[in-house]
Protein backbone atom coordinates (compact mmCIF):
# COMPACT_ATOMS: atom_id res chain seq x y z
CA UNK A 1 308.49 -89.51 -83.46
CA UNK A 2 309.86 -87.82 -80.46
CA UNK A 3 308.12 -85.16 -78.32
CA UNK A 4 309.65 -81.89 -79.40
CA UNK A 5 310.99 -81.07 -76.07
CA UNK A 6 312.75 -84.71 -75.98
CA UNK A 7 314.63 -83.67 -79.38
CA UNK A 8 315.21 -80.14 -78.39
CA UNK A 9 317.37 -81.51 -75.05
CA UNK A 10 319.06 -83.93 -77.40
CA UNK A 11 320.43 -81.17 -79.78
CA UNK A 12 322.14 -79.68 -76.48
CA UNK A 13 325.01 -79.70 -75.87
CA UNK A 14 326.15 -80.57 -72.19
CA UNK A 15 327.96 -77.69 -70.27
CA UNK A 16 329.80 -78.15 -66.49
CA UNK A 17 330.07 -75.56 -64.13
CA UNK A 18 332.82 -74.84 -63.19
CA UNK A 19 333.18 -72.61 -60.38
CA UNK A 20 337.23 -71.13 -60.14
CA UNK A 21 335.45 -67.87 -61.34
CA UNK A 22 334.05 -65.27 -59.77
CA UNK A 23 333.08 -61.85 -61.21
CA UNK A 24 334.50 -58.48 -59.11
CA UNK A 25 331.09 -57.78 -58.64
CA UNK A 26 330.37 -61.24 -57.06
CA UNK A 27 333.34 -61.39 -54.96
CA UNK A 28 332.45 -58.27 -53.88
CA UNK A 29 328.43 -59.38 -52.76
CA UNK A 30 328.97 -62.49 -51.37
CA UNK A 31 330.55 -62.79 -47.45
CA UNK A 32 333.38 -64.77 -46.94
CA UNK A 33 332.43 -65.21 -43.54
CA UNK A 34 330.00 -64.53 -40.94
CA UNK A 35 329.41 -61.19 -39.63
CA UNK A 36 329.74 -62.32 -35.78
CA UNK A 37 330.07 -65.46 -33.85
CA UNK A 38 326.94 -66.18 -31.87
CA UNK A 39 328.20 -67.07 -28.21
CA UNK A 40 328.02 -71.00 -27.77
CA UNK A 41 327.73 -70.94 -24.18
CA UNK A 42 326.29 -68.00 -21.96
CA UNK A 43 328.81 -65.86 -20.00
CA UNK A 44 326.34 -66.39 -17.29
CA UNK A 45 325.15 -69.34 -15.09
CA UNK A 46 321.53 -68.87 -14.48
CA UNK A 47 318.77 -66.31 -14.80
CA UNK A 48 318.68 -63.13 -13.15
CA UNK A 49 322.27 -63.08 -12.37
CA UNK A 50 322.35 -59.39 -14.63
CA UNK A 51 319.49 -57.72 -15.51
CA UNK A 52 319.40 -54.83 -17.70
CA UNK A 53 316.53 -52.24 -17.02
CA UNK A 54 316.18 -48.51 -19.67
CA UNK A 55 312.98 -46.29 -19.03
CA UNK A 56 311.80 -45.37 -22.61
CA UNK A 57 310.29 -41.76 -22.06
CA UNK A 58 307.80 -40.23 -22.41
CA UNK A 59 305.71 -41.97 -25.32
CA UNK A 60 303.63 -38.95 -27.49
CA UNK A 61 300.73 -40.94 -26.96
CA UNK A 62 299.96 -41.75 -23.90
CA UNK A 63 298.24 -45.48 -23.06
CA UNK A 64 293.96 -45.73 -21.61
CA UNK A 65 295.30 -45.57 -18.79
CA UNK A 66 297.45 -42.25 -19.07
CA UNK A 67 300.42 -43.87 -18.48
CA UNK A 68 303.35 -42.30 -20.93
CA UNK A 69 306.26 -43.83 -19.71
CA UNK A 70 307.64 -47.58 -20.43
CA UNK A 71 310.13 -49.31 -18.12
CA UNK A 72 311.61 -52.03 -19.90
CA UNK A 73 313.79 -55.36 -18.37
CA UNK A 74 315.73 -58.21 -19.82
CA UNK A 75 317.18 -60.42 -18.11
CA UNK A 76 320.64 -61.45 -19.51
CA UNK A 77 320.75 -64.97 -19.51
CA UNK A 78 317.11 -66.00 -21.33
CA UNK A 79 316.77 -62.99 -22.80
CA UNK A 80 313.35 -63.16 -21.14
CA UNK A 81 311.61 -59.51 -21.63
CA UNK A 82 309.32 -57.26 -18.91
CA UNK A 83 307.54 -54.08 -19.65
CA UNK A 84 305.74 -52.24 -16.99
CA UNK A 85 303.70 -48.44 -17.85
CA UNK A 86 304.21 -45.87 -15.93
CA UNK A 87 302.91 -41.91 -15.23
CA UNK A 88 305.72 -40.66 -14.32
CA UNK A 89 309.29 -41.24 -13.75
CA UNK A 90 308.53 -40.73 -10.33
CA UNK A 91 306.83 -44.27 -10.11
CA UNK A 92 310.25 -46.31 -11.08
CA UNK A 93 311.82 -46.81 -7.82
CA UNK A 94 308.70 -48.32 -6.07
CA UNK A 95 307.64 -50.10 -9.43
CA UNK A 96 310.84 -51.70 -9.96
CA UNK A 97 311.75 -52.38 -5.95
CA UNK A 98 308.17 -54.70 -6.31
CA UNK A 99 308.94 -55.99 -9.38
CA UNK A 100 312.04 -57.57 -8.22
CA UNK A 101 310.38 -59.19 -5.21
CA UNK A 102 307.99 -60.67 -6.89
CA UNK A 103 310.65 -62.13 -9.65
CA UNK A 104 312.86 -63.43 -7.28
CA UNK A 105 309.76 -65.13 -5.19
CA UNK A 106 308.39 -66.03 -8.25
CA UNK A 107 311.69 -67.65 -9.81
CA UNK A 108 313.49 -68.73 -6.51
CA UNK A 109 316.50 -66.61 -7.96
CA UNK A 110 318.44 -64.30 -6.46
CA UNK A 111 318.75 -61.38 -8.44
CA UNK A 112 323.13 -60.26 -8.34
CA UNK A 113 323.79 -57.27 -10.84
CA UNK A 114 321.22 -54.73 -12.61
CA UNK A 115 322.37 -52.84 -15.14
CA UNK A 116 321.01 -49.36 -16.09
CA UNK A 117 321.93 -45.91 -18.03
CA UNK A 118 322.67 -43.31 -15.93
CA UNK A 119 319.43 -41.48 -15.64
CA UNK A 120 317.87 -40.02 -12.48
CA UNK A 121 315.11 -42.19 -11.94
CA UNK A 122 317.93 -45.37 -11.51
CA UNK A 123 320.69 -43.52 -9.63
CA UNK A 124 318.58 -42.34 -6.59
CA UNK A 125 318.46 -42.69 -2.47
CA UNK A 126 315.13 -45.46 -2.54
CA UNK A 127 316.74 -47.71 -5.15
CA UNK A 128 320.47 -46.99 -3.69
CA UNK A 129 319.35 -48.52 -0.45
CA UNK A 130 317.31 -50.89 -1.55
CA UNK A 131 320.03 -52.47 -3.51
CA UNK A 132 322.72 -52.28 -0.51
CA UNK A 133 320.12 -54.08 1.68
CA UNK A 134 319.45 -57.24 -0.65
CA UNK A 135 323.39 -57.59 -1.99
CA UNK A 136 321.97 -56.23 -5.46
CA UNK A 137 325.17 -54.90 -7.45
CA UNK A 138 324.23 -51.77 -9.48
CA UNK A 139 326.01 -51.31 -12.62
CA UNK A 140 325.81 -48.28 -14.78
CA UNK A 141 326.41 -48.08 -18.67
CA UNK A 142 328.69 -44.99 -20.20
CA UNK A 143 325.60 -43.57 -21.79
């Protein structure tokens, strides 16, 4: 005698798929397509050829240290990430002039474009100079 599942799948009958249907609903759901095209090759060459720098401000809680204020970097071409905590918006310009020293030192890279909003603590006299003197390119965004 059979196993009753064994005789169950033999009283079945045997159904294809076929698939030259599709609900509304369905058609609806499902992409046709991908939202975006992820880039195949980079727009840029090497690293820190454009970095983009935002100060997020000021944070309700402030860190141990007191320090309220977050100055965040990525640089364009590895996506690579930097965060440095600040007091006070006051700090950026000398923060930011040693950080990209020490990167470029660090990384043998010449730093071309930086890319920033349009707040005060970017578009100042320290960090105006600073960027004439080493060739540094400063970009601003429309916000």
């Amino acid at each position: 005698m059979a196993s009753s599942s064994v005789s169950f799948k033999l009283r079945l009958p045997k159904l294809k798929f076929v698939k030259d249907h599709l609900c509304s609903s369905c058609e609806l759901g499902k992409a046709k397509r991908k939202s975006f095209h992820s880039k195949l090759t980079p727009s840029l060459k090497r690293r820190l050829q454009l970095l983009h720098m935002d100060l997020c401000s000021p944070m309700r809680v402030a860190s141990m240290n007191g320090k309220r204020y977050v100055l965040v970097i990525v640089d364009d071409y590895s996506r690579y990430t930097w965060t440095h905590f600040l007091r006070s918006k006051d700090e950026t310009p000398e923060v930011l002039i040693d950080f990209l020293r020490l990167v470029q030192r660090g990384l043998q890279a010449q730093v071309r474009v930086v890319r920033t909003d349009k707040g005060t603590e970017f578009l100042n006299q320290t960090l105006l100079v600073y960027f004439a003197a080493e060739g540094i390119q400063h970009q601003t965004s429309v916000a």
